[in-house]
C-alpha atoms as a PDB file:
ATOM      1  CA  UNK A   1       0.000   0.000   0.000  1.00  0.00           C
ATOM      2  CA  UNK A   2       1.422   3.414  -0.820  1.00  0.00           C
ATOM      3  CA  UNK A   3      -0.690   7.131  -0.449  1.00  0.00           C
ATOM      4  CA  UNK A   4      -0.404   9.616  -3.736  1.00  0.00           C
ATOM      5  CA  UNK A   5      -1.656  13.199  -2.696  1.00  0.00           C
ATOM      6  CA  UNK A   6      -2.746  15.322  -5.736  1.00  0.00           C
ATOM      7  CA  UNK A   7      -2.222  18.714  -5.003  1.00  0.00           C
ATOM      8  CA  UNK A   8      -3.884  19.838  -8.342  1.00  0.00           C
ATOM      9  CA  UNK A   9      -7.167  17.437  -7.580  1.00  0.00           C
ATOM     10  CA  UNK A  10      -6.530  18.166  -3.393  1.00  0.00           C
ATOM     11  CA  UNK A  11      -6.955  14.542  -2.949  1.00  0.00           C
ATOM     12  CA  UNK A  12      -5.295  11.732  -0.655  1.00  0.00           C
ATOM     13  CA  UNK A  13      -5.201   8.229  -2.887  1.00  0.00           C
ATOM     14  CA  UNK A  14      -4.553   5.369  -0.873  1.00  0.00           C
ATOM     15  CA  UNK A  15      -3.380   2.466  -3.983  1.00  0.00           C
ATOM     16  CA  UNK A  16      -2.801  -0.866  -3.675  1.00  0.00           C
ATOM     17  CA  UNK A  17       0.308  -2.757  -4.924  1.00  0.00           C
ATOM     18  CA  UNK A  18      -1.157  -3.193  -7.813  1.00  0.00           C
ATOM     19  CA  UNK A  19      -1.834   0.419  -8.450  1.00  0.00           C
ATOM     20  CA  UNK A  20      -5.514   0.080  -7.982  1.00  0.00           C
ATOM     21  CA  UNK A  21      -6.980   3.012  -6.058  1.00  0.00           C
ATOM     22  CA  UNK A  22      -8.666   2.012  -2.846  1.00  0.00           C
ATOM     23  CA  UNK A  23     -10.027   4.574  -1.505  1.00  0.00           C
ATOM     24  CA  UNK A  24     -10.069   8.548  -2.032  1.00  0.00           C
ATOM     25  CA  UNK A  25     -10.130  11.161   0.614  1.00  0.00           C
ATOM     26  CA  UNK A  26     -10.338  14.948   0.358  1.00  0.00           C
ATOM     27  CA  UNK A  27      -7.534  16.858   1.806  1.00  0.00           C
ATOM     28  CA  UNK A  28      -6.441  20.684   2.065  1.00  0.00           C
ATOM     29  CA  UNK A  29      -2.793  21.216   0.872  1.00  0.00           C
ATOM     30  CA  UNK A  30      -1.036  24.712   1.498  1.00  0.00           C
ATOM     31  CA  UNK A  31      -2.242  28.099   0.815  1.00  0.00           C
ATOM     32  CA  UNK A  32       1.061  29.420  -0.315  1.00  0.00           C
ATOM     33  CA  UNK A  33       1.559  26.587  -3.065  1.00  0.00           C
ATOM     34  CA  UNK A  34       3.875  23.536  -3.799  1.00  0.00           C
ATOM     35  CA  UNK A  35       7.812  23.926  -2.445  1.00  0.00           C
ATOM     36  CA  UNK A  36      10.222  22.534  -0.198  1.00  0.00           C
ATOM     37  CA  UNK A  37      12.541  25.631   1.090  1.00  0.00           C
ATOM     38  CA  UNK A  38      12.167  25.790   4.824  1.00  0.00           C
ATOM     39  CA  UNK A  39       9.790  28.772   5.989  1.00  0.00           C
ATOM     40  CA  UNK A  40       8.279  28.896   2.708  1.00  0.00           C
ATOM     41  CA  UNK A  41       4.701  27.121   4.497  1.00  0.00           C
ATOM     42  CA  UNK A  42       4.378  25.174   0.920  1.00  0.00           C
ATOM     43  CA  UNK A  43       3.506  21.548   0.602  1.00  0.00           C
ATOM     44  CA  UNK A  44       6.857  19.743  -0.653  1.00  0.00           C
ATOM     45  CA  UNK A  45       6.629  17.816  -3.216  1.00  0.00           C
ATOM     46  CA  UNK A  46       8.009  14.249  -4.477  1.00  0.00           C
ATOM     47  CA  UNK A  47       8.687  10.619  -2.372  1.00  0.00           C
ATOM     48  CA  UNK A  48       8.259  11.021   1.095  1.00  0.00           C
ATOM     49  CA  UNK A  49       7.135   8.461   3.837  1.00  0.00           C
ATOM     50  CA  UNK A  50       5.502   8.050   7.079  1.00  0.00           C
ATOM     51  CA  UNK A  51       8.275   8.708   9.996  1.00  0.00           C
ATOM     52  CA  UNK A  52       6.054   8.347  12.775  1.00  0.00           C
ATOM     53  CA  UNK A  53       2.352   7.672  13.650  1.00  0.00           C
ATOM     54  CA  UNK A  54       1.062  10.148  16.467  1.00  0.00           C
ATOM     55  CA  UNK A  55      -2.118  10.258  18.544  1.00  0.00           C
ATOM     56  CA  UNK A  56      -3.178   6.779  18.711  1.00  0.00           C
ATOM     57  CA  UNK A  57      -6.273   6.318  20.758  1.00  0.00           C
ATOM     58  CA  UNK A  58      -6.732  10.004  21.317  1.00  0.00           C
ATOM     59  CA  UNK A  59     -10.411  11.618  21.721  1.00  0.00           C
ATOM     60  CA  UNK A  60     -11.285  13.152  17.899  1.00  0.00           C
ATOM     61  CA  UNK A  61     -10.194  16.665  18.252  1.00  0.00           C
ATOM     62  CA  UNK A  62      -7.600  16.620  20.476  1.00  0.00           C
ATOM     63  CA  UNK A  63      -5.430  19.832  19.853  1.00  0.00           C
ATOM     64  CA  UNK A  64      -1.645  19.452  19.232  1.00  0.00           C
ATOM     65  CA  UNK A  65       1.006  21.664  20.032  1.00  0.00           C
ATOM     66  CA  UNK A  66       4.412  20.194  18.996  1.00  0.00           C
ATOM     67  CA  UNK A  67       3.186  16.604  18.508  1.00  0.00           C
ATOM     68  CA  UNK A  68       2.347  16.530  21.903  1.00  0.00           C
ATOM     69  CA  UNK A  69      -1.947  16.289  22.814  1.00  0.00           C
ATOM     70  CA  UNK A  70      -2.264  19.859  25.077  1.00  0.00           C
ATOM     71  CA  UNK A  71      -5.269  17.650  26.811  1.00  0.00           C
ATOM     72  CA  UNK A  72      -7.428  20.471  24.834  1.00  0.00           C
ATOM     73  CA  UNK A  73     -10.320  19.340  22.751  1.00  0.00           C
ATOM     74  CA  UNK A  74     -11.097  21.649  19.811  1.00  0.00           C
ATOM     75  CA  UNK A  75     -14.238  23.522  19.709  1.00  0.00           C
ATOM     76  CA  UNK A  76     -16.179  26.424  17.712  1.00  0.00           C
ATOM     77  CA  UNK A  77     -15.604  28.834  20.786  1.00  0.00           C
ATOM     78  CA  UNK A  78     -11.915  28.141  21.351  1.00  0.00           C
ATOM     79  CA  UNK A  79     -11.734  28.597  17.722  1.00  0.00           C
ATOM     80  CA  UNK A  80     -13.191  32.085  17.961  1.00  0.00           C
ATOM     81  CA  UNK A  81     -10.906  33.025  20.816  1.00  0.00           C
ATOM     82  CA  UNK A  82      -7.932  31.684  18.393  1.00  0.00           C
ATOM     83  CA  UNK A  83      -8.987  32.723  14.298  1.00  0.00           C
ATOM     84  CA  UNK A  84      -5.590  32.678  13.081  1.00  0.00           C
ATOM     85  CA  UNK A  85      -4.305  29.531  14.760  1.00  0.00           C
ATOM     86  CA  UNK A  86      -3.458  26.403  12.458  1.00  0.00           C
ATOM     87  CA  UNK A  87      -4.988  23.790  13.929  1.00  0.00           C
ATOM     88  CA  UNK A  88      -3.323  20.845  14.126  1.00  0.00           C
ATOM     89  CA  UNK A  89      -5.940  17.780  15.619  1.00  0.00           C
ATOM     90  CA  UNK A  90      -6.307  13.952  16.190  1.00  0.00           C
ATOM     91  CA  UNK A  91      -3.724  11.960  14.548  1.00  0.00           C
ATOM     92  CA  UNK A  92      -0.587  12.941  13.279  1.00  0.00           C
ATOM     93  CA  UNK A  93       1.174  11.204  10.339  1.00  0.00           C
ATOM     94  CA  UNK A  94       4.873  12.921  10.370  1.00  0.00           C
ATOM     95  CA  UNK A  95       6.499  12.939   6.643  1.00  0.00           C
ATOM     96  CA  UNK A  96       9.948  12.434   5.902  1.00  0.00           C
ATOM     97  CA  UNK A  97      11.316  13.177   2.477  1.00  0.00           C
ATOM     98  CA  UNK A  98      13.344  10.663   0.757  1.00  0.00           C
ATOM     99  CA  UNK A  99      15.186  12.678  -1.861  1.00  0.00           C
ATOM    100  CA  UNK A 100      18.483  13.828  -0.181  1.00  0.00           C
ATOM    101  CA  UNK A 101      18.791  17.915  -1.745  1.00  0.00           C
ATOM    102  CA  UNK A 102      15.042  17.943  -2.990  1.00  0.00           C
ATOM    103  CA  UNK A 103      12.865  17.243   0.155  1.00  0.00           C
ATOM    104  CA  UNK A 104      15.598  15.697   2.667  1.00  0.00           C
ATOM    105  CA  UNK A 105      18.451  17.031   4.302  1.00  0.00           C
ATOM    106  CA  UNK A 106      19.542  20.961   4.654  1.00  0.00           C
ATOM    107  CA  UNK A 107      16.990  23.913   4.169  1.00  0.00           C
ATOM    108  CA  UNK A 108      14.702  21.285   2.171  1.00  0.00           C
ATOM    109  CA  UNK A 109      13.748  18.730   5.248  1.00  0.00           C
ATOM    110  CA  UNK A 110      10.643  17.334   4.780  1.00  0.00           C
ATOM    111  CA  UNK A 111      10.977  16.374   8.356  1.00  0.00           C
ATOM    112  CA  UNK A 112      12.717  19.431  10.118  1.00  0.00           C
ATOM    113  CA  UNK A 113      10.050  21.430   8.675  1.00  0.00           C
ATOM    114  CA  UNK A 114       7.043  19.377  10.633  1.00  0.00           C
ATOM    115  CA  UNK A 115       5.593  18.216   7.521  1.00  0.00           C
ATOM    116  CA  UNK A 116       2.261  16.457   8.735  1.00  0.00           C
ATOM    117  CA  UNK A 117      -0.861  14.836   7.226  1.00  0.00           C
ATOM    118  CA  UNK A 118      -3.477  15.524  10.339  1.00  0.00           C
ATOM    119  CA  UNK A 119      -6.950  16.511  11.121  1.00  0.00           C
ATOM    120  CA  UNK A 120      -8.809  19.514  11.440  1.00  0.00           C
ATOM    121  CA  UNK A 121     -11.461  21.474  12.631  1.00  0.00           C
ATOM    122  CA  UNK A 122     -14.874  19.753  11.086  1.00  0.00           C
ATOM    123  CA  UNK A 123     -15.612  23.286   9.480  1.00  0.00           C
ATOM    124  CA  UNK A 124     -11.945  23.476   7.313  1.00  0.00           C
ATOM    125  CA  UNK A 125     -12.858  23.196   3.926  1.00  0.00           C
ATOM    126  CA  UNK A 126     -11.296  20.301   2.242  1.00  0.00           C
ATOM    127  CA  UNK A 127     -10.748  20.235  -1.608  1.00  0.00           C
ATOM    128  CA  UNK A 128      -9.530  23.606  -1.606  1.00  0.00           C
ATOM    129  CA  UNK A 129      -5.814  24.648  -0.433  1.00  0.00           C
ATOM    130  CA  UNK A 130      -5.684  26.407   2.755  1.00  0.00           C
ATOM    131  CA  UNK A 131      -3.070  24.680   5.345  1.00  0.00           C
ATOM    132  CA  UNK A 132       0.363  26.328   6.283  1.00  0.00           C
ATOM    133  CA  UNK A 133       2.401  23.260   4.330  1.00  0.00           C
ATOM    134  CA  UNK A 134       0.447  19.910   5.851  1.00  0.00           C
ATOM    135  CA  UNK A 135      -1.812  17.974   3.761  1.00  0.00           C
ATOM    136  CA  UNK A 136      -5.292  18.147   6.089  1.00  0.00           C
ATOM    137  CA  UNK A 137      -7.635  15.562   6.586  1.00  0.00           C
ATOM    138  CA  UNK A 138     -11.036  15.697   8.215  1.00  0.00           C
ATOM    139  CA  UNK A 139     -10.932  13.630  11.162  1.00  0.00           C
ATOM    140  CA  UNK A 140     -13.004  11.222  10.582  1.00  0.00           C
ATOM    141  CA  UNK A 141     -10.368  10.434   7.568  1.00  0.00           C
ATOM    142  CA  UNK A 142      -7.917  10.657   9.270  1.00  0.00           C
ATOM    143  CA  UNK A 143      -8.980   8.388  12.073  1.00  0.00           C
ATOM    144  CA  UNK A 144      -9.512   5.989   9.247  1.00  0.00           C
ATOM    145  CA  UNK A 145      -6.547   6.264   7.599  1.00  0.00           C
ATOM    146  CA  UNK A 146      -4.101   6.296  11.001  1.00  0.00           C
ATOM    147  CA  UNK A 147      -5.450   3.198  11.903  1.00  0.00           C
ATOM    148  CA  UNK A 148      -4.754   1.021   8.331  1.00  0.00           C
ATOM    149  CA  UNK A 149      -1.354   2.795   7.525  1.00  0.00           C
ATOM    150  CA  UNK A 150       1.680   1.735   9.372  1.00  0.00           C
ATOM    151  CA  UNK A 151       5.263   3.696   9.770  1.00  0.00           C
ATOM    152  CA  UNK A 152       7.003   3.331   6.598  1.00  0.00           C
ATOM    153  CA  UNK A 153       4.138   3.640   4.347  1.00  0.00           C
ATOM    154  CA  UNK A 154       5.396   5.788   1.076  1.00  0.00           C
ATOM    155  CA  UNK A 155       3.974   8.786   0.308  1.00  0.00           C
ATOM    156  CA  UNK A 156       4.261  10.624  -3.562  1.00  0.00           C
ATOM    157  CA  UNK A 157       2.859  14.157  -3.031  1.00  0.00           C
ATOM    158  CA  UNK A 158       2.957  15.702  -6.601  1.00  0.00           C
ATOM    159  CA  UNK A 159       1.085  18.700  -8.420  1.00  0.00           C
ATOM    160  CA  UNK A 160      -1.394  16.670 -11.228  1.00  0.00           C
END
């Protein structure tokens, strides 16, 4: 099992060996655009995988500062005290790049630049770019997907 996410279509593949699509899931990728450069808040591109798997068995929106659960649990009124916050809820799936120069190593890390597939508030719109660099899942998706994809899994992020 691999995951392809389609920044052009804004949507998280997961395929079988095979290449056979099993299942499709709507995602948000960033605001700012496709790149790699550290600071730049763009989704990086290319062959990545799944570092580490964070959050497991956590209540749906649990709020995350720094991969750690703040024991927090995301509502509409803590979102109006906090508009401009990027919230980052429920599972975590932390993306390393696996192109040394492209997306790993230096001012390109995948990694070092907290690179995360993760859930969001239920209102985020999905299909629609909008996150700071992370690819966002709803998190009922992303519940789903935590649970069937282990460490390891590859990940192709590219723009068609």
């Amino acid at each position: 099992m691999k995951l392809r996410v389609s920044v052009a279509r804004q949507c998280l593949s997961v395929v079988d060996e095979a290449g056979r699509t099993l299942r499709d899931y709507p995602v948000s990728t960033a605001k700012a655009g496709v790149g790699e450069a550290y600071g730049s808040f763009r989704t990086p591109r290319g062959r990545h995988l799944i570092r580490a798997k964070i959050g497991a068995g956590q209540p749906e929106n649990t709020i995350f500062v720094r991969r750690r659960p703040t024991g927090e649990i995301w509502t509409p009124e803590l979102a109006e005290q906090f508009p401009d916050r990027d919230w980052i809820l429920t599972r975590i799936l932390w993306l390393s790049g696996c192109e040394p120069g492209y997306n790993r190593l230096g001012g390109v890390d995948t990694m070092r630049r907290y690179v995360y597939i993760h859930g969001s508030p239920d209102p985020a719109e999905m299909g629609t770019p909008g996150s700071h660099g992370c690819v966002r899942m709803k998190n009922a998706d992303i519940i789903e997907l935590f649970d069937q994809t282990p460490c390891y899994t590859a990940v192709e992020i590219s723009e068609d």
